[in-house]
Protein backbone atom coordinates (compact mmCIF):
# COMPACT_ATOMS: atom_id res chain seq x y z
CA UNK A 1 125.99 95.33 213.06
CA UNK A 2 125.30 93.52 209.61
CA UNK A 3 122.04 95.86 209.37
CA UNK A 4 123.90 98.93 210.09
CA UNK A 5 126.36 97.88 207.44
CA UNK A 6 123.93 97.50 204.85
CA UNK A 7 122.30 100.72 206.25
CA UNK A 8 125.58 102.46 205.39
CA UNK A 9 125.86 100.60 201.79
CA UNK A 10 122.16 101.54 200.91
CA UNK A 11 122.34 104.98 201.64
CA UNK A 12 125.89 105.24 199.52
CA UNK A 13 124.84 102.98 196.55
CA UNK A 14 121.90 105.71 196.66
CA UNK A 15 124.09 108.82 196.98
CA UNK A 16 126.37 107.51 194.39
CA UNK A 17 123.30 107.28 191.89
CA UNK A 18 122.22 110.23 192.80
CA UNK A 19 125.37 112.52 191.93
CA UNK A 20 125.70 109.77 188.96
CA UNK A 21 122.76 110.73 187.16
CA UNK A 22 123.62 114.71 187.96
CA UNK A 23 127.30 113.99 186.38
CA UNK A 24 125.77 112.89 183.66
CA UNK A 25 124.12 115.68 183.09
CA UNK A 26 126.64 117.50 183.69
CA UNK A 27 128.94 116.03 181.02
CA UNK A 28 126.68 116.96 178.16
CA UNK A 29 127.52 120.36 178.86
CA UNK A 30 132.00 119.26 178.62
CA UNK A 31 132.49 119.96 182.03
CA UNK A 32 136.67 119.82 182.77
CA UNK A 33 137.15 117.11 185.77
CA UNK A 34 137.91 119.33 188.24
CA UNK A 35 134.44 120.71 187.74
CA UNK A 36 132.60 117.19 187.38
CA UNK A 37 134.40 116.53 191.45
CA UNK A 38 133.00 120.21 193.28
CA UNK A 39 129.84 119.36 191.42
CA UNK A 40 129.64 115.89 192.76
CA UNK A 41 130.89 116.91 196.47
CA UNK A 42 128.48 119.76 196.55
CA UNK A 43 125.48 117.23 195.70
CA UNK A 44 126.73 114.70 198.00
CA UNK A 45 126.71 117.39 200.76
CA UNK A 46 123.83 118.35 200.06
CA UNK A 47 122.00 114.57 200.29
CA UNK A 48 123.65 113.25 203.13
CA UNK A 49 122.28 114.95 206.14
CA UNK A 50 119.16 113.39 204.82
CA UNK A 51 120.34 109.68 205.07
CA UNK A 52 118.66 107.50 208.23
CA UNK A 53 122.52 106.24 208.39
CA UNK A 54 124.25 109.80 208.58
CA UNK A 55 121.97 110.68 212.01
CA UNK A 56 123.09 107.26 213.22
CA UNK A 57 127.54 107.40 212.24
CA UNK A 58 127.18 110.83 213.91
CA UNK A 59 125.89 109.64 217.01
CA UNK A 60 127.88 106.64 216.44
CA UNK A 61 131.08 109.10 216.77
CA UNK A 62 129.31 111.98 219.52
CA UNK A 63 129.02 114.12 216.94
CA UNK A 64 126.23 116.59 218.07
CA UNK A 65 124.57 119.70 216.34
CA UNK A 66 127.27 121.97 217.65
CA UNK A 67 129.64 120.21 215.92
CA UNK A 68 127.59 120.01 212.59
CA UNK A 69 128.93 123.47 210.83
CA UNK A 70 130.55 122.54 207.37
CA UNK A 71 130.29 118.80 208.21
CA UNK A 72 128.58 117.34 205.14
CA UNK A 73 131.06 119.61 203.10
CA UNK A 74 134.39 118.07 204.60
CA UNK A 75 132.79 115.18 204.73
CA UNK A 76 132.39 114.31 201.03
CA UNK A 77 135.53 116.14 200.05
CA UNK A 78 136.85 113.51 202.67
CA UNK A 79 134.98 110.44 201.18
CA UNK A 80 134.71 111.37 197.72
CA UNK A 81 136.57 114.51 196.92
CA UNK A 82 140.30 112.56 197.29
CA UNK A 83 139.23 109.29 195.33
CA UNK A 84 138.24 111.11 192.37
CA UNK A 85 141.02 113.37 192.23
CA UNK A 86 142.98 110.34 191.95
CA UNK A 87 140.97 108.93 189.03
CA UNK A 88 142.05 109.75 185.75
CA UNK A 89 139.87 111.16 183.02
CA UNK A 90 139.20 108.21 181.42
CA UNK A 91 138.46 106.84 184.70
CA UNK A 92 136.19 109.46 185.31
CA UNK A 93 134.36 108.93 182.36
CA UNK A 94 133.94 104.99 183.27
CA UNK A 95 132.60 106.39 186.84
CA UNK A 96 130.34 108.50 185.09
CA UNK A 97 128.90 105.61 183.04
CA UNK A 98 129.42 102.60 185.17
CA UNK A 99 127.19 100.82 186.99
CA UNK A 100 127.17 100.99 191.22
CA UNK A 101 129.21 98.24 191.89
CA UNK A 102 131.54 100.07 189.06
CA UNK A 103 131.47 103.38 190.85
CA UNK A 104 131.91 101.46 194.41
CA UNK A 105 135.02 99.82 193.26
CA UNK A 106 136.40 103.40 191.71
CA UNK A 107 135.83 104.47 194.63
CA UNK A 108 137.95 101.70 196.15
CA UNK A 109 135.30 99.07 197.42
CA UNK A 110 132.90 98.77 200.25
CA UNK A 111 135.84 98.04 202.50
CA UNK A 112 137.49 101.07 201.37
CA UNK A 113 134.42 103.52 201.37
CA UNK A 114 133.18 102.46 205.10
CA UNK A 115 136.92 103.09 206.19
CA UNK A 116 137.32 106.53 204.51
CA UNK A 117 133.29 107.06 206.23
CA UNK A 118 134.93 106.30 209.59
CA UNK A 119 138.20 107.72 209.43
CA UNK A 120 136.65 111.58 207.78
CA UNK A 121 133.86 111.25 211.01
CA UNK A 122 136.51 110.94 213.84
CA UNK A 123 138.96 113.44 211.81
CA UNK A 124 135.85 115.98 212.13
CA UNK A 125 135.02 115.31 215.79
CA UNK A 126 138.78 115.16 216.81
CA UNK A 127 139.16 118.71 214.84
CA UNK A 128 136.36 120.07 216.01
CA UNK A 129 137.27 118.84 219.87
CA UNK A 130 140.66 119.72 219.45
CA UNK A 131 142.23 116.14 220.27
CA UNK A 132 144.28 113.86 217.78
CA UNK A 133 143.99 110.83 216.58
């Protein structure tokens, strides 16, 4: 379970970096906030069907290739999308910058992060299987 965990963490802290280094790219060119978020959900769904931990949280929840339409898309608007939105611009701007263990806490923690992971997974199965939650 621990190794899963850390799994999970690694392939985040890498994800996060990732659309980091892109944002910060992207904020040489004054890019509004709005614009900074759809760029950083679109490169987040974009990485994560390549994570070793995304293949293993989908089988974790019986999610299965039918199922896999517009998944990495909701998904980080699920995980990542809301958080920033909440963030102000100065907030953004220390996301942008910070360190990981900066952007995790923005981002509301490891505690926070694996819930929102679990709780956007079994949204998508339970929407795409028609049940509730």
């Amino acid at each position: 379970m621990a190794l899963k965990r850390n799994t999970i963490i690694r392939m985040w802290l890498w994800l996060i970096a990732a659309i980091v280094l892109s944002i910060g790219l992207l904020t040489q060119c004054v890019l509004n906030k709005a614009q900074l978020i759809a760029h950083t959900v679109d490169d987040c769904a974009k990485n994560v069907p390549f994570s070793k931990a995304w293949n293993l949280d989908l089988a974790k929840y019986g999610i299965d290739d039918n199922m896999r339409k517009g998944l990495p898309e909701y998904y980080c608007q699920c995980t990542l999308g809301e958080s920033l939105h909440q963030l102000s611009d100065e907030e953004m701007k220390a996301f942008i910058k910070g360190t990981e263990e900066v952007r995790l806490q923005k981002l509301g923690g490891e505690k926070g992060l694996q819930q929102r992971n679990n709780d956007c997974l079994q949204n998508w199965k339970n929407k795409q299987t028609g049940t509730s939650s």
